[in-house]
C-alpha atoms as a PDB file:
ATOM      1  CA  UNK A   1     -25.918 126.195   4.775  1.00  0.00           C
ATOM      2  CA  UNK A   2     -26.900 129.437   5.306  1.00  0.00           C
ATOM      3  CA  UNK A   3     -24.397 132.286   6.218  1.00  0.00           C
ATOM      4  CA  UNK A   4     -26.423 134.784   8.534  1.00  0.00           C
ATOM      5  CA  UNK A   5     -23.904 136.772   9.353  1.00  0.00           C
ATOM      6  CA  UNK A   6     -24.094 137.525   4.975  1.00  0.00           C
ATOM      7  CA  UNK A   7     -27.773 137.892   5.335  1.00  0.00           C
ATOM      8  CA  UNK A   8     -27.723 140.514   8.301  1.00  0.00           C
ATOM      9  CA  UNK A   9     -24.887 142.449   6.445  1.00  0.00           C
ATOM     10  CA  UNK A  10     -26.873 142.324   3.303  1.00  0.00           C
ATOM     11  CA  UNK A  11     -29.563 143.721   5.048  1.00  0.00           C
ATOM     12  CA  UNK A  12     -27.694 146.616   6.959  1.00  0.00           C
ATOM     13  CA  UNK A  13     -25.890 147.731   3.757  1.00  0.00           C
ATOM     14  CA  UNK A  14     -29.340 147.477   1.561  1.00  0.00           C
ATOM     15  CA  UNK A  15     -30.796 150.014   4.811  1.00  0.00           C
ATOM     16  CA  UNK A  16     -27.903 152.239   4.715  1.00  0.00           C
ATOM     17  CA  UNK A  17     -28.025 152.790   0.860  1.00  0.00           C
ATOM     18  CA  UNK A  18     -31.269 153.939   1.163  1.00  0.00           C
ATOM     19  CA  UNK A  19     -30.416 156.399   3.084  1.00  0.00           C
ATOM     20  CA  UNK A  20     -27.731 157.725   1.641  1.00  0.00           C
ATOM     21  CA  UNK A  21     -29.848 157.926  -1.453  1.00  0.00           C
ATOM     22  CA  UNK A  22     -32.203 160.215  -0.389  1.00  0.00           C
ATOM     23  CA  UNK A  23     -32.172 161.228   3.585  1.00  0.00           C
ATOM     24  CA  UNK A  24     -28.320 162.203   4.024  1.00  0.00           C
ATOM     25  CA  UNK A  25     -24.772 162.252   2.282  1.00  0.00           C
ATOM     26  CA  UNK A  26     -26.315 161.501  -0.956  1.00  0.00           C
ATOM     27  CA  UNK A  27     -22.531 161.198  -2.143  1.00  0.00           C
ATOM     28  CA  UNK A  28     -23.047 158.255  -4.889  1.00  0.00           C
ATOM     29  CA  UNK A  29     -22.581 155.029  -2.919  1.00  0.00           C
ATOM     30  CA  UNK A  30     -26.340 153.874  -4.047  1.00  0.00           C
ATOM     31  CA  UNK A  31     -25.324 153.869  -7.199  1.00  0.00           C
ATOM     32  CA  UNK A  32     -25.593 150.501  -8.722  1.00  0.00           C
ATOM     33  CA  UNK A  33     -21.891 149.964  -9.717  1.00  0.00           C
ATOM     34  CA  UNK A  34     -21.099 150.646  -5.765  1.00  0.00           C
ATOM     35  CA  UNK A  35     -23.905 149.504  -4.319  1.00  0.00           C
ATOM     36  CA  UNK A  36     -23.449 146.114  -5.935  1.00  0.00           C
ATOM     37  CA  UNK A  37     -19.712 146.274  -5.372  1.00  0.00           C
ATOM     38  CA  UNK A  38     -19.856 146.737  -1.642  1.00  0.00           C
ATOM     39  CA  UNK A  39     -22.226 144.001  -1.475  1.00  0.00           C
ATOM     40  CA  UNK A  40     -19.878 141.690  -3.109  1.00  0.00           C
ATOM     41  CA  UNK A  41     -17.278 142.863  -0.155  1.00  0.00           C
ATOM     42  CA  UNK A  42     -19.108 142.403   2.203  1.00  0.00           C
ATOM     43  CA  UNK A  43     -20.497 138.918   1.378  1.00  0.00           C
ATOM     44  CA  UNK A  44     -16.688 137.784   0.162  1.00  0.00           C
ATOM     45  CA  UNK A  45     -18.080 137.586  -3.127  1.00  0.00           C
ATOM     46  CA  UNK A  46     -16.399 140.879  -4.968  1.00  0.00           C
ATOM     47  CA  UNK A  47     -16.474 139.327  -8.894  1.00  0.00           C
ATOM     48  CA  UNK A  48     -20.576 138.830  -8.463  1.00  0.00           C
ATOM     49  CA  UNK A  49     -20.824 142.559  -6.307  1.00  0.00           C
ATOM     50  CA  UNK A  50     -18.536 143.770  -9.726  1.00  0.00           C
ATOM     51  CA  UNK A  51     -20.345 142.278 -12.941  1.00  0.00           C
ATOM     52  CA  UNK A  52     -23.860 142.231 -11.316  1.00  0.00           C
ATOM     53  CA  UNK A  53     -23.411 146.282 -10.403  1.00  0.00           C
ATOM     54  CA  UNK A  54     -22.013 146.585 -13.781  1.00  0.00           C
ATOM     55  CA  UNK A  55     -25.297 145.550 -15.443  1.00  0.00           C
ATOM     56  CA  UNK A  56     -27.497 147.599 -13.458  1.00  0.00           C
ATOM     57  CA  UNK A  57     -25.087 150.945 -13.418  1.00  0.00           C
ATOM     58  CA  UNK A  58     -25.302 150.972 -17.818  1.00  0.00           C
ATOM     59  CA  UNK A  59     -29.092 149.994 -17.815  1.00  0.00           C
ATOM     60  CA  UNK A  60     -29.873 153.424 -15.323  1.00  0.00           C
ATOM     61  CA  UNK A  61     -26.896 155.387 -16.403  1.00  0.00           C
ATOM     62  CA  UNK A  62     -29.455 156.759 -19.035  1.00  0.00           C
ATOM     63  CA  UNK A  63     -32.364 157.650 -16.726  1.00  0.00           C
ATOM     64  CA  UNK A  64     -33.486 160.934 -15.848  1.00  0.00           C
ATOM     65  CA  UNK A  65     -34.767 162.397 -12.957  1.00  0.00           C
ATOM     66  CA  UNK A  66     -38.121 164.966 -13.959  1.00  0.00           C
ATOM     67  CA  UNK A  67     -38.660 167.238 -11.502  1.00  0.00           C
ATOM     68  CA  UNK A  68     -37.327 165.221  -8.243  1.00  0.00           C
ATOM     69  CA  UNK A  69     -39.355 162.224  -9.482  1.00  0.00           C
ATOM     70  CA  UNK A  70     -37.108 158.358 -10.643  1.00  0.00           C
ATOM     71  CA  UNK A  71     -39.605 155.952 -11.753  1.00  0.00           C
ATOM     72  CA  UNK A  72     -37.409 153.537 -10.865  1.00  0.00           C
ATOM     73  CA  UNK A  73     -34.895 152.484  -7.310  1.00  0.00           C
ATOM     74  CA  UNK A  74     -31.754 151.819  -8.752  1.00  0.00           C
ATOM     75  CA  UNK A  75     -30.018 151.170  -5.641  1.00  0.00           C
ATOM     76  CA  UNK A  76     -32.571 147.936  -4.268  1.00  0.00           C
ATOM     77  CA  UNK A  77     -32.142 145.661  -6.731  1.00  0.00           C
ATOM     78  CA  UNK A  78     -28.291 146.126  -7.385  1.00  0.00           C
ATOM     79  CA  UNK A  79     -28.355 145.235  -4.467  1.00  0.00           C
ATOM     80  CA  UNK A  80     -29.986 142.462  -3.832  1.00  0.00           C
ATOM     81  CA  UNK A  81     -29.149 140.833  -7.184  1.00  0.00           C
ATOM     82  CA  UNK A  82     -25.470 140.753  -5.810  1.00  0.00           C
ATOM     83  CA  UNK A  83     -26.788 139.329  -2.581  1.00  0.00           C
ATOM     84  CA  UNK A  84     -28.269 136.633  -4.468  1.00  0.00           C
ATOM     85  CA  UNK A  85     -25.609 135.958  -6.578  1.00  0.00           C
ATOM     86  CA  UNK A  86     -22.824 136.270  -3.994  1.00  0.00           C
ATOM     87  CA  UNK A  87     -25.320 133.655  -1.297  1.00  0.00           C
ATOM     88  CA  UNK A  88     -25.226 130.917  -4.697  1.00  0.00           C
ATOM     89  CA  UNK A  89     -21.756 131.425  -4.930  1.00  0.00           C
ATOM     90  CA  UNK A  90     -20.722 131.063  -0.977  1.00  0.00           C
ATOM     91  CA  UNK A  91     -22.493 128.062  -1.017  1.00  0.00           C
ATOM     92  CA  UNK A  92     -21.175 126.664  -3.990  1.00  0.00           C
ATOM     93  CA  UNK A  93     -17.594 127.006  -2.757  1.00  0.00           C
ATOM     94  CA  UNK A  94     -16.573 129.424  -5.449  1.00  0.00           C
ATOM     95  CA  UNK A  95     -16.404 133.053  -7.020  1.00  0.00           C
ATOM     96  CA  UNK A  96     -19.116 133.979  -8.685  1.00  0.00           C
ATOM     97  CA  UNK A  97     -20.238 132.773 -12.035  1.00  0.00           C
ATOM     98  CA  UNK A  98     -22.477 134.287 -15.156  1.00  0.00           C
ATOM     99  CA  UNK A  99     -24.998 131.979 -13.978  1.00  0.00           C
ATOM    100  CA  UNK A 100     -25.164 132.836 -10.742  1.00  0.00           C
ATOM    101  CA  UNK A 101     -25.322 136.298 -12.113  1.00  0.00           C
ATOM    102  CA  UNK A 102     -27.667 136.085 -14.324  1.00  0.00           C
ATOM    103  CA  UNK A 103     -30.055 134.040 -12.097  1.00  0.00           C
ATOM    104  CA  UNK A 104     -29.823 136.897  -9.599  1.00  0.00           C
ATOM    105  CA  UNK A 105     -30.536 140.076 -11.963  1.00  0.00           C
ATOM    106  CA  UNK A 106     -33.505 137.958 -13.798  1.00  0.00           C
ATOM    107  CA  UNK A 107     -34.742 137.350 -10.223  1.00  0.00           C
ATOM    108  CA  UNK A 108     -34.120 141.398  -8.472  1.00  0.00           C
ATOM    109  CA  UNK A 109     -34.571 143.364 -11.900  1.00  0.00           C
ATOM    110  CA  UNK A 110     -38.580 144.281 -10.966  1.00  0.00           C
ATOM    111  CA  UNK A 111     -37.557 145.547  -7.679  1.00  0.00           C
ATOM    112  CA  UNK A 112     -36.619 148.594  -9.216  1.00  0.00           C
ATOM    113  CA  UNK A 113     -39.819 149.747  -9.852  1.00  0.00           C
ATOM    114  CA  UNK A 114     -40.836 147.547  -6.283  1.00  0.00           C
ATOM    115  CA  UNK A 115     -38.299 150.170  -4.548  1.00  0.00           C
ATOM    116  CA  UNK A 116     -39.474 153.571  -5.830  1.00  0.00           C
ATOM    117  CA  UNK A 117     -43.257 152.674  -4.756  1.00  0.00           C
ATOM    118  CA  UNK A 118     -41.912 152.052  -1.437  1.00  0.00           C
ATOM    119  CA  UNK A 119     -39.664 154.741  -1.199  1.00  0.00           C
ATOM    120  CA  UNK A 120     -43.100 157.279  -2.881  1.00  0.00           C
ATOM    121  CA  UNK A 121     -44.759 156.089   0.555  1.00  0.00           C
ATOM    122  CA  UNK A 122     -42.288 156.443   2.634  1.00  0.00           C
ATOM    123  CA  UNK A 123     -41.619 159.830   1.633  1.00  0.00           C
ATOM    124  CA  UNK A 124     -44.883 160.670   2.088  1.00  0.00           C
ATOM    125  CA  UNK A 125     -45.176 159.901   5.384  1.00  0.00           C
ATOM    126  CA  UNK A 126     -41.830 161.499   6.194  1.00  0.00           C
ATOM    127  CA  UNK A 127     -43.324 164.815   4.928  1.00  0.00           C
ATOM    128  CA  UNK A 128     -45.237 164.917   8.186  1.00  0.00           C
ATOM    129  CA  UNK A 129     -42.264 164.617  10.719  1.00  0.00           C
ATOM    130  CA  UNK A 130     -40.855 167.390   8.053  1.00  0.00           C
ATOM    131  CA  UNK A 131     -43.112 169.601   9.330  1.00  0.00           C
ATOM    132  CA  UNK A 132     -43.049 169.305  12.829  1.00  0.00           C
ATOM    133  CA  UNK A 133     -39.634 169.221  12.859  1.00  0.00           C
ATOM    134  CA  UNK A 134     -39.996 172.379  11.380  1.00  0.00           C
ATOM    135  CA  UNK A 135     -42.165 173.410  14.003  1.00  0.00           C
ATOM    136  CA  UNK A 136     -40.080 172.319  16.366  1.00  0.00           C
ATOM    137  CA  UNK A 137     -36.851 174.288  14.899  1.00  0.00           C
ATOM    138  CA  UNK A 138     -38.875 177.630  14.921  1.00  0.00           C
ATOM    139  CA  UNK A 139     -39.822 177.149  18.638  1.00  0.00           C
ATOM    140  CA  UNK A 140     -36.411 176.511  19.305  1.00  0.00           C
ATOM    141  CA  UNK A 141     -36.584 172.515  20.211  1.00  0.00           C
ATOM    142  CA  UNK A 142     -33.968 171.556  18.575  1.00  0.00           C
ATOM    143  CA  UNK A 143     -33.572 168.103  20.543  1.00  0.00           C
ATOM    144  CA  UNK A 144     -37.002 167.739  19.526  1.00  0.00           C
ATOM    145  CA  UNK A 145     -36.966 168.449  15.682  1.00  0.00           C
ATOM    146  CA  UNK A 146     -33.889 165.958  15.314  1.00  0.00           C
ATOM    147  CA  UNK A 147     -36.121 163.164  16.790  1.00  0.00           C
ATOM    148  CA  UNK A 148     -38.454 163.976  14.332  1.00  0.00           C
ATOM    149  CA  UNK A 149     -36.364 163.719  11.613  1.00  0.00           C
ATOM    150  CA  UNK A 150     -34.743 160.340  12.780  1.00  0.00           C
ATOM    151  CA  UNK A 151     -38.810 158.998  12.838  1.00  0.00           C
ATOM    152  CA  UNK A 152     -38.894 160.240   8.994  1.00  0.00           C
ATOM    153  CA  UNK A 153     -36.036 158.395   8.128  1.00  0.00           C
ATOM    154  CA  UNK A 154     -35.522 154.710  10.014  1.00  0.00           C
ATOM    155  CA  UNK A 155     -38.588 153.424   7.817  1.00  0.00           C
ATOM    156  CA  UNK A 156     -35.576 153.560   5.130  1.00  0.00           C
ATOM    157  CA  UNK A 157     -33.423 151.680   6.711  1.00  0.00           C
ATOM    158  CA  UNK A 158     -35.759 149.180   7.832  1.00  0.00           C
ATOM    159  CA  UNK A 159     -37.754 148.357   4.795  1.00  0.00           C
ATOM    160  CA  UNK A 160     -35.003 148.480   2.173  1.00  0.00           C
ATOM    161  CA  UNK A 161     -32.544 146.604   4.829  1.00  0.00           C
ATOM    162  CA  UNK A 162     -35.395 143.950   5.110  1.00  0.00           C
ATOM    163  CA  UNK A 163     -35.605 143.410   1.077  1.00  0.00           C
ATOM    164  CA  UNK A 164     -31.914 143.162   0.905  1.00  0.00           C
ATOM    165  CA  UNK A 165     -31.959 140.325   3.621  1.00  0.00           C
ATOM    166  CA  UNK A 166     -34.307 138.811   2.138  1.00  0.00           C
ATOM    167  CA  UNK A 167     -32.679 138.539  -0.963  1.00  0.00           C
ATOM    168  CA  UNK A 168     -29.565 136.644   0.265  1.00  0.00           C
ATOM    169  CA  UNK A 169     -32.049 134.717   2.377  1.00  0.00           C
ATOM    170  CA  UNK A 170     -33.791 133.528  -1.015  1.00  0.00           C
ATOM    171  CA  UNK A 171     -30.151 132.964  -2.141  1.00  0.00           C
ATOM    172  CA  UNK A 172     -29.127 130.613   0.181  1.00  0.00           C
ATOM    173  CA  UNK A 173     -32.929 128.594   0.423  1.00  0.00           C
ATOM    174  CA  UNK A 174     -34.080 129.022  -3.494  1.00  0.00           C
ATOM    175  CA  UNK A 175     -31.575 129.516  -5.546  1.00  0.00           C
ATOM    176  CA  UNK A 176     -28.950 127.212  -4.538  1.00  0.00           C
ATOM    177  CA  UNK A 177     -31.009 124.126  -5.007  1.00  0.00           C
ATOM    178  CA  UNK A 178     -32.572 125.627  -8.056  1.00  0.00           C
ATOM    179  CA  UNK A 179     -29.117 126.220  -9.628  1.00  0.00           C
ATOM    180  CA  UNK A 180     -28.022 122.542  -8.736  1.00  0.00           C
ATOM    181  CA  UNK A 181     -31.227 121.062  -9.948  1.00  0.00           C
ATOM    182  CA  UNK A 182     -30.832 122.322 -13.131  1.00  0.00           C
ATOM    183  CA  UNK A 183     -29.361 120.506 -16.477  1.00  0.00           C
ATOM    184  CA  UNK A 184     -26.089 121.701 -17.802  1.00  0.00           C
ATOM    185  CA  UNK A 185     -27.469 122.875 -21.022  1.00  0.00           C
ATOM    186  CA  UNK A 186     -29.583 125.423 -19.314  1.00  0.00           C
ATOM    187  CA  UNK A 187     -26.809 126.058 -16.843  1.00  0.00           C
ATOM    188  CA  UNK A 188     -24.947 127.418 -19.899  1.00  0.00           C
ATOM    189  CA  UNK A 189     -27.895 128.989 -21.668  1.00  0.00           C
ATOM    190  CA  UNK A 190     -28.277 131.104 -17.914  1.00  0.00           C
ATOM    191  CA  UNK A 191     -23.970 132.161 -18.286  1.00  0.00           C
ATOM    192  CA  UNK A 192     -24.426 132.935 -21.930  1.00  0.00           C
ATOM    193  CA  UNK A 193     -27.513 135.115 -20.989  1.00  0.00           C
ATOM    194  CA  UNK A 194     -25.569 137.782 -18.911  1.00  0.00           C
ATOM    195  CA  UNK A 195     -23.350 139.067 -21.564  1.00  0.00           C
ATOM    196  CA  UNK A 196     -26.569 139.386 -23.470  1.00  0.00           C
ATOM    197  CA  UNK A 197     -27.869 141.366 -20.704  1.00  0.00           C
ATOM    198  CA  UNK A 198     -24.951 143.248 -20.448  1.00  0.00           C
ATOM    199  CA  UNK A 199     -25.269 144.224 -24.236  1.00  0.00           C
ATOM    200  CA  UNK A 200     -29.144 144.674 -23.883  1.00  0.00           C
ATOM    201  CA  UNK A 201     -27.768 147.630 -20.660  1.00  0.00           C
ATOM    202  CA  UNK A 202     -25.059 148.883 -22.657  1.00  0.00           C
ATOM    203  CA  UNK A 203     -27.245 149.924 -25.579  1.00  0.00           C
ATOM    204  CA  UNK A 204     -29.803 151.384 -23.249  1.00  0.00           C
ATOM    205  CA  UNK A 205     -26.997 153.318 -21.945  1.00  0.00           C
ATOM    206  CA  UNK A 206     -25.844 154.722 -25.086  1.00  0.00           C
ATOM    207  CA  UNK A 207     -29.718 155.415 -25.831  1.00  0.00           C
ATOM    208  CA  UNK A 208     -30.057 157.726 -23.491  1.00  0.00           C
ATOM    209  CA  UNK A 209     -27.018 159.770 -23.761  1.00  0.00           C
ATOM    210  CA  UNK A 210     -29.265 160.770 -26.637  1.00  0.00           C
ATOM    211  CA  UNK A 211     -25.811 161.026 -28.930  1.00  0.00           C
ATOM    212  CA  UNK A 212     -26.789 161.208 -33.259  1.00  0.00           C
ATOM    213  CA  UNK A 213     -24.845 157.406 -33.443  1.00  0.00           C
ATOM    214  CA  UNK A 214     -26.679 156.170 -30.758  1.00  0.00           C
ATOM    215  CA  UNK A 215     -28.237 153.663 -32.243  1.00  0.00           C
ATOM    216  CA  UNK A 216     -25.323 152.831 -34.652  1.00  0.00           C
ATOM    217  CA  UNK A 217     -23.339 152.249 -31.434  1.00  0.00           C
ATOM    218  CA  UNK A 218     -25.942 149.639 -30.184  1.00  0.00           C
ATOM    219  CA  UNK A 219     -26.020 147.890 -32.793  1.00  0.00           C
ATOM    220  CA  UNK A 220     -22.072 147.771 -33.385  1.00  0.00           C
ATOM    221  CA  UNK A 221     -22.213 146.650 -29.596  1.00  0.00           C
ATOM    222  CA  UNK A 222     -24.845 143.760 -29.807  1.00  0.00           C
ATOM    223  CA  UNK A 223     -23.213 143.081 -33.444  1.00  0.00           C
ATOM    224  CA  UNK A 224     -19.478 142.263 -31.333  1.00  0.00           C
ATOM    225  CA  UNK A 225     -21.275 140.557 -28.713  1.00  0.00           C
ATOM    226  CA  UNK A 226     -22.807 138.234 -31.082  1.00  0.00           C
ATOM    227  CA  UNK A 227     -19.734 137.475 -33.234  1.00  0.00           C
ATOM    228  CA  UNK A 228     -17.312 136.803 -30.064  1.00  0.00           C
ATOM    229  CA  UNK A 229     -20.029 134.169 -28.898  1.00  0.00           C
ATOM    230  CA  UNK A 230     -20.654 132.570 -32.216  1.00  0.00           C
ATOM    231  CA  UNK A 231     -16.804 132.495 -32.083  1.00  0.00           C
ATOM    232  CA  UNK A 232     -16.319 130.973 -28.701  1.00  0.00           C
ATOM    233  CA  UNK A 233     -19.038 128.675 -29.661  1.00  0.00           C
ATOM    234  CA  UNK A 234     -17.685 127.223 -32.827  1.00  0.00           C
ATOM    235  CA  UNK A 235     -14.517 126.798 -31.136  1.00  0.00           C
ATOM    236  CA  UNK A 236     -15.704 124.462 -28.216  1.00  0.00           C
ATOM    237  CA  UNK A 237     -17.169 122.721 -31.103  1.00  0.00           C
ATOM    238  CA  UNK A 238     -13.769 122.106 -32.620  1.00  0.00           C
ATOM    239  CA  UNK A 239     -12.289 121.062 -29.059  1.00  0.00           C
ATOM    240  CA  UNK A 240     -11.701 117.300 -29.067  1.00  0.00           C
END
């Protein structure tokens, strides 16, 4: 069953970020670790809004922005990973679960680069509004140069809001059945995946703190991950 009241806050929140991220406050809350959080709050699904944000906050933590320019939108799909997740998990009756984690980062991941493309245009076409509003502020309209800049910046909240809805939309109508129809063995394979991908971020993380051990501390990381799975593995094996 779908929860709409999750897919319309989903889709406000998604809006919102996107604005904050580059039209007003800009005081952090896109980034992925909140972003993702928040979503998890708001869809009563915190653990999925936690390790899903987690992912995505290490694999950008590294990225640099040249000259104004992020080739990728970290914010849109934090965020609509964790609505995907949390939508699996509502309707499962649970918390959230590597699985369901793992199915919604695999499934939101390319939005990043989805999201700065859209955010490129609609920059661009804010850039006109900039300058009448300008226009506007040196002739002294001032009632007219704010609705100007409110023009430039709903196509923010609209577009990203409608990607984030959509995403806990696919969540309740895709993924749920897809998660159910699936064996247990690949069920598993999907929960063992996200520490993977957490170890995968993590080293891209310490990458691009551009430290002399970088790379020593990747592969100590991926090394630990490794070992504590073989470990947990060869000790269900032992379980009678």
């Amino acid at each position: 069953m779908i929860v709409w009241s999750h897919v319309l806050l989903a889709g406000l929140w998604g809006g919102l970020l996107a604005l904050e991220r580059s039209a007003f406050l800009q005081a952090m809350f896109s980034r992925p670790l909140v972003a993702a959080t928040g979503t998890g709050l708001l869809l009563e699904d915190l653990p999925s809004g936690i390790f899903v944000g987690l992912v995505f906050e290490l694999f950008y933590l590294g990225g640099v922005s040249l000259g104004g320019s992020r080739p990728e939108h970290e914010t849109l799909p934090a965020v609509t990973a964790a609505a995907a997740a949390a939508a699996i998990a509502n309707a499962s009756g649970g918390p959230g679960t590597p699985a369901m984690w793992t199915l919604g980062i695999l499934l939101c991941a390319p939005l990043g680069r989805v999201g700065a493309l859209l955010e490129r245009a609609i920059d661009r076409r804010a850039l006109r509004y900039h300058n009448r509003a300008q226009a506007s502020t040196d002739a002294g309209q001032l009632q007219r140069a704010v609705r100007q800049n409110l023009r430039a910046m709903w196509p923010h909240l609209v577009g990203f809001g409608l990607l984030s809805a959509a995403a806990a939309l696919i969540g309740y109508l895709v993924l749920v059945p897809l998660e159910s129809a699936l064996p247990l063995s690949v069920v598993r394979g999907l929960a063992w995946a996200y520490p993977a991908m957490a170890s995968v971020a993590a080293a891209v993380a310490v990458h691009g703190s551009r430290t002399r051990s970088a790379v020593k501390i990747a592969i100590a990381a991926a090394a630990a991950v490794v070992a504590v799975a073989a470990a947990v593995a060869m000790l269900g094996s032992r379980a009678p």
